[in-house]
C-alpha atoms as a PDB file:
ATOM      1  CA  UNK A   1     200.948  61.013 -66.939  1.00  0.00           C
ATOM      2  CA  UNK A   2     202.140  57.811 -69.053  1.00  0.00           C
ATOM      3  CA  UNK A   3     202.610  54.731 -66.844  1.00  0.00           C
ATOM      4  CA  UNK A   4     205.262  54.021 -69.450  1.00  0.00           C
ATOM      5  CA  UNK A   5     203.984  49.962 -69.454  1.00  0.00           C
ATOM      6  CA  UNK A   6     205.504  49.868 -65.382  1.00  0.00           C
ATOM      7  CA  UNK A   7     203.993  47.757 -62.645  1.00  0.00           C
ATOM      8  CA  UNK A   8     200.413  48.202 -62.653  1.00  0.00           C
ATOM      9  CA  UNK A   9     200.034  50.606 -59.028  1.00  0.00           C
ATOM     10  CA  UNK A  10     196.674  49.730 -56.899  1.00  0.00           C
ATOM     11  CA  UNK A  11     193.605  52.820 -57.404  1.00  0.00           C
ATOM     12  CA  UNK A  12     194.403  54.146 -53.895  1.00  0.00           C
ATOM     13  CA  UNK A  13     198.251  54.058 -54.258  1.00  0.00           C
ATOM     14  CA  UNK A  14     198.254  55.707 -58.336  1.00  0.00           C
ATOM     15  CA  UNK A  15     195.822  58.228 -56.601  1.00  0.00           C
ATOM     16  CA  UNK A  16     198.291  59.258 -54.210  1.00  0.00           C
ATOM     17  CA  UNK A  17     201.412  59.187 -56.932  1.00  0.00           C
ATOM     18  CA  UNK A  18     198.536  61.366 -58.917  1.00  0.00           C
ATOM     19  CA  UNK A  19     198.211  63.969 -56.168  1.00  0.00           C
ATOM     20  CA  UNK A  20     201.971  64.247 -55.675  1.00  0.00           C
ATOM     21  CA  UNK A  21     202.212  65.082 -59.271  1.00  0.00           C
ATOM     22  CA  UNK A  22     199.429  67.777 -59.270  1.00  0.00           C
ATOM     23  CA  UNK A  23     200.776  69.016 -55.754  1.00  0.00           C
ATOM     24  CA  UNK A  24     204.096  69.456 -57.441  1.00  0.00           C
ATOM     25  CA  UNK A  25     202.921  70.521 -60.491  1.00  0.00           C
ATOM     26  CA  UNK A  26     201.894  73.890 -58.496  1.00  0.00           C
ATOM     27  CA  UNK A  27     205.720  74.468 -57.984  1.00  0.00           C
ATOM     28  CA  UNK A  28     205.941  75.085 -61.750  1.00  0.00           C
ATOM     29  CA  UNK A  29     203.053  77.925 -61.999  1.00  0.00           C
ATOM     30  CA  UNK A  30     204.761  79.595 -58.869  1.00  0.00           C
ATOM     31  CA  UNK A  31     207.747  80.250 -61.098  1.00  0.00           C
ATOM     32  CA  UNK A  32     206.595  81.939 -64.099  1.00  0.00           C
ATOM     33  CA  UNK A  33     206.431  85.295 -62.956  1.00  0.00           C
ATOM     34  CA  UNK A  34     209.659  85.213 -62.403  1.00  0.00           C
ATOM     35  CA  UNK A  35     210.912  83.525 -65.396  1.00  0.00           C
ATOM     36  CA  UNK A  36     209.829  85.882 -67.796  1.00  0.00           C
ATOM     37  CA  UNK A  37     212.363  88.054 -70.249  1.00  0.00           C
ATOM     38  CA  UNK A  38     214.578  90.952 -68.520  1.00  0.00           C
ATOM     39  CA  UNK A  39     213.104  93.676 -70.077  1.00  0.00           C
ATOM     40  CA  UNK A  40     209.936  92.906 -67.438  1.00  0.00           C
ATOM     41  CA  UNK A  41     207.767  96.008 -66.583  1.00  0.00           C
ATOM     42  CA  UNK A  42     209.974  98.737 -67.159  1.00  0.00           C
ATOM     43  CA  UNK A  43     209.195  98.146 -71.088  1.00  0.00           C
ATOM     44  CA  UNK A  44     205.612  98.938 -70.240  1.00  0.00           C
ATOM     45  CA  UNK A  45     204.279 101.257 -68.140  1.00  0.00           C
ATOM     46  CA  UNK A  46     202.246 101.338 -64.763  1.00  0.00           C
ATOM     47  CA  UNK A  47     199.264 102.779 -66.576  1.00  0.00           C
ATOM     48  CA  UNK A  48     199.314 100.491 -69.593  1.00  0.00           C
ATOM     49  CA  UNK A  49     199.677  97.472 -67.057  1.00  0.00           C
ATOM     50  CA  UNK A  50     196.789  98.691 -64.982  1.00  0.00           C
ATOM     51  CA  UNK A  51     194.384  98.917 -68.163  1.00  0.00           C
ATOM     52  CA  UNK A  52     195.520  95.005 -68.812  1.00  0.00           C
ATOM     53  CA  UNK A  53     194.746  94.177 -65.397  1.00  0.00           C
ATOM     54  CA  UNK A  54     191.048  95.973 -65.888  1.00  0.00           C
ATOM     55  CA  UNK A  55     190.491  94.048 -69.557  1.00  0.00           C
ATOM     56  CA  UNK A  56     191.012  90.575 -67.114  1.00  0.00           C
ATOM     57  CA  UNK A  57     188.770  91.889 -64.440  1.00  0.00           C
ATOM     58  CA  UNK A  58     185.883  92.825 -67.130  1.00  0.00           C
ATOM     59  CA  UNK A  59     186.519  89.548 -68.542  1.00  0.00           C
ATOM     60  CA  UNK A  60     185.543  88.147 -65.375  1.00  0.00           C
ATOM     61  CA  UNK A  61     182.941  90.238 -64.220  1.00  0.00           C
ATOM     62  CA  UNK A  62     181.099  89.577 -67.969  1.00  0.00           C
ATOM     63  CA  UNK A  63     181.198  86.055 -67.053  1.00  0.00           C
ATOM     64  CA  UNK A  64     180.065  86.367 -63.698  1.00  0.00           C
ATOM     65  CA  UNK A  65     176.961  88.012 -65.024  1.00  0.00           C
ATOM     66  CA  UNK A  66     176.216  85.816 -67.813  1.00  0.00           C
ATOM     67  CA  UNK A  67     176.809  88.949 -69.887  1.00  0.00           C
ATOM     68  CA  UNK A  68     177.800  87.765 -73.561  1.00  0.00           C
ATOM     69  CA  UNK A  69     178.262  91.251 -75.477  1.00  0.00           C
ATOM     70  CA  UNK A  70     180.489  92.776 -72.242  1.00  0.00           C
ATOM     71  CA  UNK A  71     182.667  89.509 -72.192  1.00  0.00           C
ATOM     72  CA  UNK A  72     183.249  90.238 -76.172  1.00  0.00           C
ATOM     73  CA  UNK A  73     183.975  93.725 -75.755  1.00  0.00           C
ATOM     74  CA  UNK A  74     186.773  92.304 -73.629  1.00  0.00           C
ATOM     75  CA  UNK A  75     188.815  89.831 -76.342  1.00  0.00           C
ATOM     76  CA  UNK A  76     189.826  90.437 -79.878  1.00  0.00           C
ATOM     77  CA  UNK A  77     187.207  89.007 -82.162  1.00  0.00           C
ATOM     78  CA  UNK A  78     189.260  89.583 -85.533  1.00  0.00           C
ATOM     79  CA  UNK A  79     190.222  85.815 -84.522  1.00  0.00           C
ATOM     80  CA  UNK A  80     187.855  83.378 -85.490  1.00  0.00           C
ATOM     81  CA  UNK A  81     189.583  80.106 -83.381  1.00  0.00           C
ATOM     82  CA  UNK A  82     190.362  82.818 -80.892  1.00  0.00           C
ATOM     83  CA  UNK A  83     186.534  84.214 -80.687  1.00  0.00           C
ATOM     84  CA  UNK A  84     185.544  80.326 -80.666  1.00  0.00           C
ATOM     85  CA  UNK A  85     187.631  79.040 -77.587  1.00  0.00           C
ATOM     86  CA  UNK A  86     186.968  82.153 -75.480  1.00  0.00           C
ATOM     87  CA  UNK A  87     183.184  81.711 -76.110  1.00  0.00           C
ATOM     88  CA  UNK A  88     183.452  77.898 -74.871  1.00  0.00           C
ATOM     89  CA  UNK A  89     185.149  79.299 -71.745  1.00  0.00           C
ATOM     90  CA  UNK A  90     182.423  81.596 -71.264  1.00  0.00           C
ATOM     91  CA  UNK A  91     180.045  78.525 -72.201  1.00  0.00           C
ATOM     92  CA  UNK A  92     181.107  76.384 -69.595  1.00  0.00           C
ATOM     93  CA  UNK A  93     178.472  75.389 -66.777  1.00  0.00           C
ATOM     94  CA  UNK A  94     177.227  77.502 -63.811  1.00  0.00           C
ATOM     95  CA  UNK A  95     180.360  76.243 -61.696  1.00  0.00           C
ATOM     96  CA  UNK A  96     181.658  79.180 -62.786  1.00  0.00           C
ATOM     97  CA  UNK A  97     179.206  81.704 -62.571  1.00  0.00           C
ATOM     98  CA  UNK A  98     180.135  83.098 -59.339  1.00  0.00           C
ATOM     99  CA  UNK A  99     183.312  83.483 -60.180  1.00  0.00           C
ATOM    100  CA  UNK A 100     185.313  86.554 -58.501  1.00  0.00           C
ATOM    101  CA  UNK A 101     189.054  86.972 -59.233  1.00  0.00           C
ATOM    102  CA  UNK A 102     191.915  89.467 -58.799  1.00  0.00           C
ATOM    103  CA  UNK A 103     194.356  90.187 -61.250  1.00  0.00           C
ATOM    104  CA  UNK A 104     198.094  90.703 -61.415  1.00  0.00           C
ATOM    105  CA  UNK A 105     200.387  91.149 -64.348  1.00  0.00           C
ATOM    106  CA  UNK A 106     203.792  90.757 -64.214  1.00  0.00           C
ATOM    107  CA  UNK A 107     207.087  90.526 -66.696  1.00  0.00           C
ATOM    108  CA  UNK A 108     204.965  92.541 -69.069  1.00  0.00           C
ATOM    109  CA  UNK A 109     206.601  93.121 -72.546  1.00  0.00           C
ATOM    110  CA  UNK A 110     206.601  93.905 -75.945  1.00  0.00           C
ATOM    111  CA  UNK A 111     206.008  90.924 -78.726  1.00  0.00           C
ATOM    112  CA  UNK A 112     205.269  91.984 -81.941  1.00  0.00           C
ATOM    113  CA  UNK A 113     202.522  94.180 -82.143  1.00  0.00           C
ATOM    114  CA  UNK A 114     201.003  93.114 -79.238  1.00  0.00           C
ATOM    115  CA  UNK A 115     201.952  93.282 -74.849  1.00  0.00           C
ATOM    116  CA  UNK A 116     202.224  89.889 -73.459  1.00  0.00           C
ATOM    117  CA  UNK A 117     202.563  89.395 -69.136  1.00  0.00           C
ATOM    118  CA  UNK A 118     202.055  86.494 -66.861  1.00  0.00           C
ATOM    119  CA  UNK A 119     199.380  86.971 -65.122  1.00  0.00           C
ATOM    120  CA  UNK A 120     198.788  85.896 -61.483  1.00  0.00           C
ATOM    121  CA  UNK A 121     194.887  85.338 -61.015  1.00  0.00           C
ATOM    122  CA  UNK A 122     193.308  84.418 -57.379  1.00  0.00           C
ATOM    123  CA  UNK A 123     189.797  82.858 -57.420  1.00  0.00           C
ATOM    124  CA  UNK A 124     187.301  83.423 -55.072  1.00  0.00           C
ATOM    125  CA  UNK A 125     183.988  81.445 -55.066  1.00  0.00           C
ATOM    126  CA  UNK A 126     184.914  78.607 -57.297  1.00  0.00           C
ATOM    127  CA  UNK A 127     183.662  75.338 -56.528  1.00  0.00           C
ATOM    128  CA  UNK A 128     186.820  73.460 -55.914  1.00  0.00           C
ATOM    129  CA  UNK A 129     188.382  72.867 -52.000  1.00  0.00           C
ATOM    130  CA  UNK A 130     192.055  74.298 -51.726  1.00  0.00           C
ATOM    131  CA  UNK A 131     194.800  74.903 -52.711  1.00  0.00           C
ATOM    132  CA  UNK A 132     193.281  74.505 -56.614  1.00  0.00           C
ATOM    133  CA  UNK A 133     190.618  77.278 -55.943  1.00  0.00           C
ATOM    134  CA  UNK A 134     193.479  80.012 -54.892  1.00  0.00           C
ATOM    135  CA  UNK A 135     195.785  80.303 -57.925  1.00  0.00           C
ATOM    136  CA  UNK A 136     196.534  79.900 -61.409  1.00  0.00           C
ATOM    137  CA  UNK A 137     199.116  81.198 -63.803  1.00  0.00           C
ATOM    138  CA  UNK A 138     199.139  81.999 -67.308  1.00  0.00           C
ATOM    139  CA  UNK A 139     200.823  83.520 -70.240  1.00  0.00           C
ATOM    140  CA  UNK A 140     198.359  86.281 -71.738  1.00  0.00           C
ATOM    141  CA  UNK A 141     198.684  88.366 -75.005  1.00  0.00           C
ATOM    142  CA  UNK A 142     196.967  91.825 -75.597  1.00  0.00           C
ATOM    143  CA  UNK A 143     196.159  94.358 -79.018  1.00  0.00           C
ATOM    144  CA  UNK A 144     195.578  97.743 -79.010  1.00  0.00           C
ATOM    145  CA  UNK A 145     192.356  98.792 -81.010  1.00  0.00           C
ATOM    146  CA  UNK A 146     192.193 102.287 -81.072  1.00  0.00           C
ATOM    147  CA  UNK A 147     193.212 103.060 -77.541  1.00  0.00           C
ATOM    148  CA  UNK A 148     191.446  99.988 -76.477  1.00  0.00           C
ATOM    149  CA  UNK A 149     193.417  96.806 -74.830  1.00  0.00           C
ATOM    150  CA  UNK A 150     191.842  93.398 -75.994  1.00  0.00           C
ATOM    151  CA  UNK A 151     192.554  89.943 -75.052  1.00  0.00           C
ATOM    152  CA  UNK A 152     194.284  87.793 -77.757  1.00  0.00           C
ATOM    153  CA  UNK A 153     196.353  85.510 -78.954  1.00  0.00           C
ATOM    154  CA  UNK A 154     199.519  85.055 -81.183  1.00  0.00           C
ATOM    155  CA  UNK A 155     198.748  84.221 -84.735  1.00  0.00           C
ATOM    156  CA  UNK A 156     200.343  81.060 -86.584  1.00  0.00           C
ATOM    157  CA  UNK A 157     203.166  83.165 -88.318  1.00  0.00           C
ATOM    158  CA  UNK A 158     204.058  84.476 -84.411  1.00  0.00           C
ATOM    159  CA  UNK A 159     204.411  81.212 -82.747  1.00  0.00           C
ATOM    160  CA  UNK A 160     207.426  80.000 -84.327  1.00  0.00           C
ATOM    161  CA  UNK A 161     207.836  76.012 -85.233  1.00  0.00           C
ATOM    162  CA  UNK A 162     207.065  73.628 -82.598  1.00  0.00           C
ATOM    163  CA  UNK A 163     209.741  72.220 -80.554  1.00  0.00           C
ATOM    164  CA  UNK A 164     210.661  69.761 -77.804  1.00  0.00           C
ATOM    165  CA  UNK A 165     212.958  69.252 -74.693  1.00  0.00           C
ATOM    166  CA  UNK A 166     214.023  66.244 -72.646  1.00  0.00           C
ATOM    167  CA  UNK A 167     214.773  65.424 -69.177  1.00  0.00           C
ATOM    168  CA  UNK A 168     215.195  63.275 -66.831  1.00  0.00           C
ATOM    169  CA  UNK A 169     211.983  61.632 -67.065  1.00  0.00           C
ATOM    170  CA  UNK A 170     209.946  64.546 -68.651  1.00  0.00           C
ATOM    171  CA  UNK A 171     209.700  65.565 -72.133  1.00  0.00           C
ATOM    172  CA  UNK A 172     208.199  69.419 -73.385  1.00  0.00           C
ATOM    173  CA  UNK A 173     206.325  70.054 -76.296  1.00  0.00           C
ATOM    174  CA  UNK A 174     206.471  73.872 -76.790  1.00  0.00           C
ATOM    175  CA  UNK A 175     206.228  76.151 -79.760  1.00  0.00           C
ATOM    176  CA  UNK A 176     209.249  78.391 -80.054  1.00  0.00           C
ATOM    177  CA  UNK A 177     207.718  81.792 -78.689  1.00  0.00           C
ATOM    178  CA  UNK A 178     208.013  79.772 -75.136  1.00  0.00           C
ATOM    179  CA  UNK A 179     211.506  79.583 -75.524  1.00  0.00           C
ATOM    180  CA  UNK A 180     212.354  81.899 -72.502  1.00  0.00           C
ATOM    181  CA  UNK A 181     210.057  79.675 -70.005  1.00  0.00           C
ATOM    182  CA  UNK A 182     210.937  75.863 -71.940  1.00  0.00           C
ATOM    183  CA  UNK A 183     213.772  75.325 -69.647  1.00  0.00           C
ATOM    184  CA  UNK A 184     212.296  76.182 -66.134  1.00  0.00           C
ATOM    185  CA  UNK A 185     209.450  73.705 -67.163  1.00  0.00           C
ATOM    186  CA  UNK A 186     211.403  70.947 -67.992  1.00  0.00           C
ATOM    187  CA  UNK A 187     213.529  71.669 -64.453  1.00  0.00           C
ATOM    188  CA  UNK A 188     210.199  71.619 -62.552  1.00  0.00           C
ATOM    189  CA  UNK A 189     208.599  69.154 -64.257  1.00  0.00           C
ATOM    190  CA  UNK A 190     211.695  67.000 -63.045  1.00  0.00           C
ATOM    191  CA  UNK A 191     211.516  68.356 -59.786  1.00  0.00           C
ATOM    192  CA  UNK A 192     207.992  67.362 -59.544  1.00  0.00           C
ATOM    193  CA  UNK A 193     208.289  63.710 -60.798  1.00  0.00           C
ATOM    194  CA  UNK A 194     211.066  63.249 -58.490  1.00  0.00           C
ATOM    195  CA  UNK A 195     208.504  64.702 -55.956  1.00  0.00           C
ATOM    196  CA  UNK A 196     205.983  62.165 -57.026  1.00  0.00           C
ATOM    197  CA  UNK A 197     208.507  59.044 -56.925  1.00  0.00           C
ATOM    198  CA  UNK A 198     209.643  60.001 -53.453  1.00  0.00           C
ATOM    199  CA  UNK A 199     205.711  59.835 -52.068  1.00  0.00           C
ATOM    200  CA  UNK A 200     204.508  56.402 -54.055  1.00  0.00           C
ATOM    201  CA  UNK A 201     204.343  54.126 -51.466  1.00  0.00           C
ATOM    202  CA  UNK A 202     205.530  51.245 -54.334  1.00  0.00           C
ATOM    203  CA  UNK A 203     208.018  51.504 -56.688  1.00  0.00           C
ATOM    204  CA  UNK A 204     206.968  52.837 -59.924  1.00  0.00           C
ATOM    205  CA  UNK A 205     207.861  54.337 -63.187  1.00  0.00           C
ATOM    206  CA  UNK A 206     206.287  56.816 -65.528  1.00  0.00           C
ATOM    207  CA  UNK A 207     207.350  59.827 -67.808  1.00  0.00           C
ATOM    208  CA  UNK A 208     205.667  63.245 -67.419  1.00  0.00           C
ATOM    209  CA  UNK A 209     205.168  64.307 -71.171  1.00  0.00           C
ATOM    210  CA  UNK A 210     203.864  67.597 -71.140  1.00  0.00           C
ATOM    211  CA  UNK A 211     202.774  70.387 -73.817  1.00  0.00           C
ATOM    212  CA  UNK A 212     202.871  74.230 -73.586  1.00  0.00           C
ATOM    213  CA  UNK A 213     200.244  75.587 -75.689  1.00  0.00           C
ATOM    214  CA  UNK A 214     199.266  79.262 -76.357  1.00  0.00           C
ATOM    215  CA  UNK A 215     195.559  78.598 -76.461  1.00  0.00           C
ATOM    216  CA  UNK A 216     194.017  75.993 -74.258  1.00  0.00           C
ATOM    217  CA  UNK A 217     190.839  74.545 -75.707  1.00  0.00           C
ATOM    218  CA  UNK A 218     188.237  75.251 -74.117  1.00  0.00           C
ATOM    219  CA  UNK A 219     189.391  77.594 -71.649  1.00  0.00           C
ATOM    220  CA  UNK A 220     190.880  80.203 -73.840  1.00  0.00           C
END
């Protein structure tokens, strides 16, 4: 959030403007499944879907168990920056080695040579209090190697050129492969400032400048 040089908001106060933002900010994951293109499932079928669902829930599992060469198995290592942020995920401290989630794909399509779905994933055993431990959303991209579904990620020449959006209040970074989800952002992410202005017990001022990336560094 960028305080955007406005009255300088007491700890306790900017905590609570904070909170409405990441409270709000929830709003915006809850619509991506059902933002993605038309085509949706019926491009891809229940069994192909299924088989993504089981790479995700290997993917967890290997990390669960500490288990390097299963969690491999599970993404496409032709990618070195690919292979190098999913291996910092599975890095990451013992908060989440108990980690236990389910997995559900939706909007699943066709994009180049590769599937790509949002995928609905519900934790169970994380260390953080709710609602943050429940649910996250994501955009996730999948090869076939010889009959076998890997995790991966769109290569430079896929993405597009970057671009950006402007609301009231917000602006979106977003490279151009987002294009079909770019506009519900920027609605939410006014919906959720407004949100956050509504709850600040003073009056403040700040711009939500946000960034949709395909890989987030470190968590893949």
């Amino acid at each position: 959030v960028d305080w955007g040089g406005g009255p300088i908001v007491p700890s306790t106060e900017r905590s609570r403007v904070e909170l409405g933002v990441v409270v709000a900010a929830l709003i915006v994951a809850l619509v991506l499944p059902s933002c993605g293109p038309g085509s949706g499932d019926a491009a891809v079928g229940a069994d192909t879907v299924k088989q993504l669902e089981d790479v995700l829930r290997a993917r967890a599992r290997a990390v669960a168990q500490r288990d390097r060469d299963a969690f491999l198995r599970t993404i496409d290592i032709t990618k070195p920056a690919f292979r190098r942020t999913q291996l910092a995920f599975f890095d990451l401290p013992a908060l989440f080695g108990g980690l236990n989630s389910t997995f559900t794909l939706s909007s699943v399509e066709r994009h180049g040579d590769s599937l790509r779905g949002f995928v609905e994933e519900r934790h169970d055993g994380v260390a953080f209090p709710p609602p943050l431990q429940s649910v996250s959303y994501s955009r996730r991209y999948f090869r076939n190697d010889s009959g076998k579904w890997l995790l991966t990620e769109p290569t430079g020449d896929q993405t597009g050129p970057e671009r950006r959006r402007s609301g009231d209040g917000v602006e979106l970074t977003y490279w151009t492969l987002d294009e079909d989800v770019a506009p519900v952002f920027v609605r939410e992410l006014e919906e959720a400032r407004r949100f956050a202005l509504s709850r600040s017990p003073r009056p403040v001022e700040f711009k939500l400048d946000n960034g949709l990336e395909v890989t987030l560094v470190p968590y893949g």
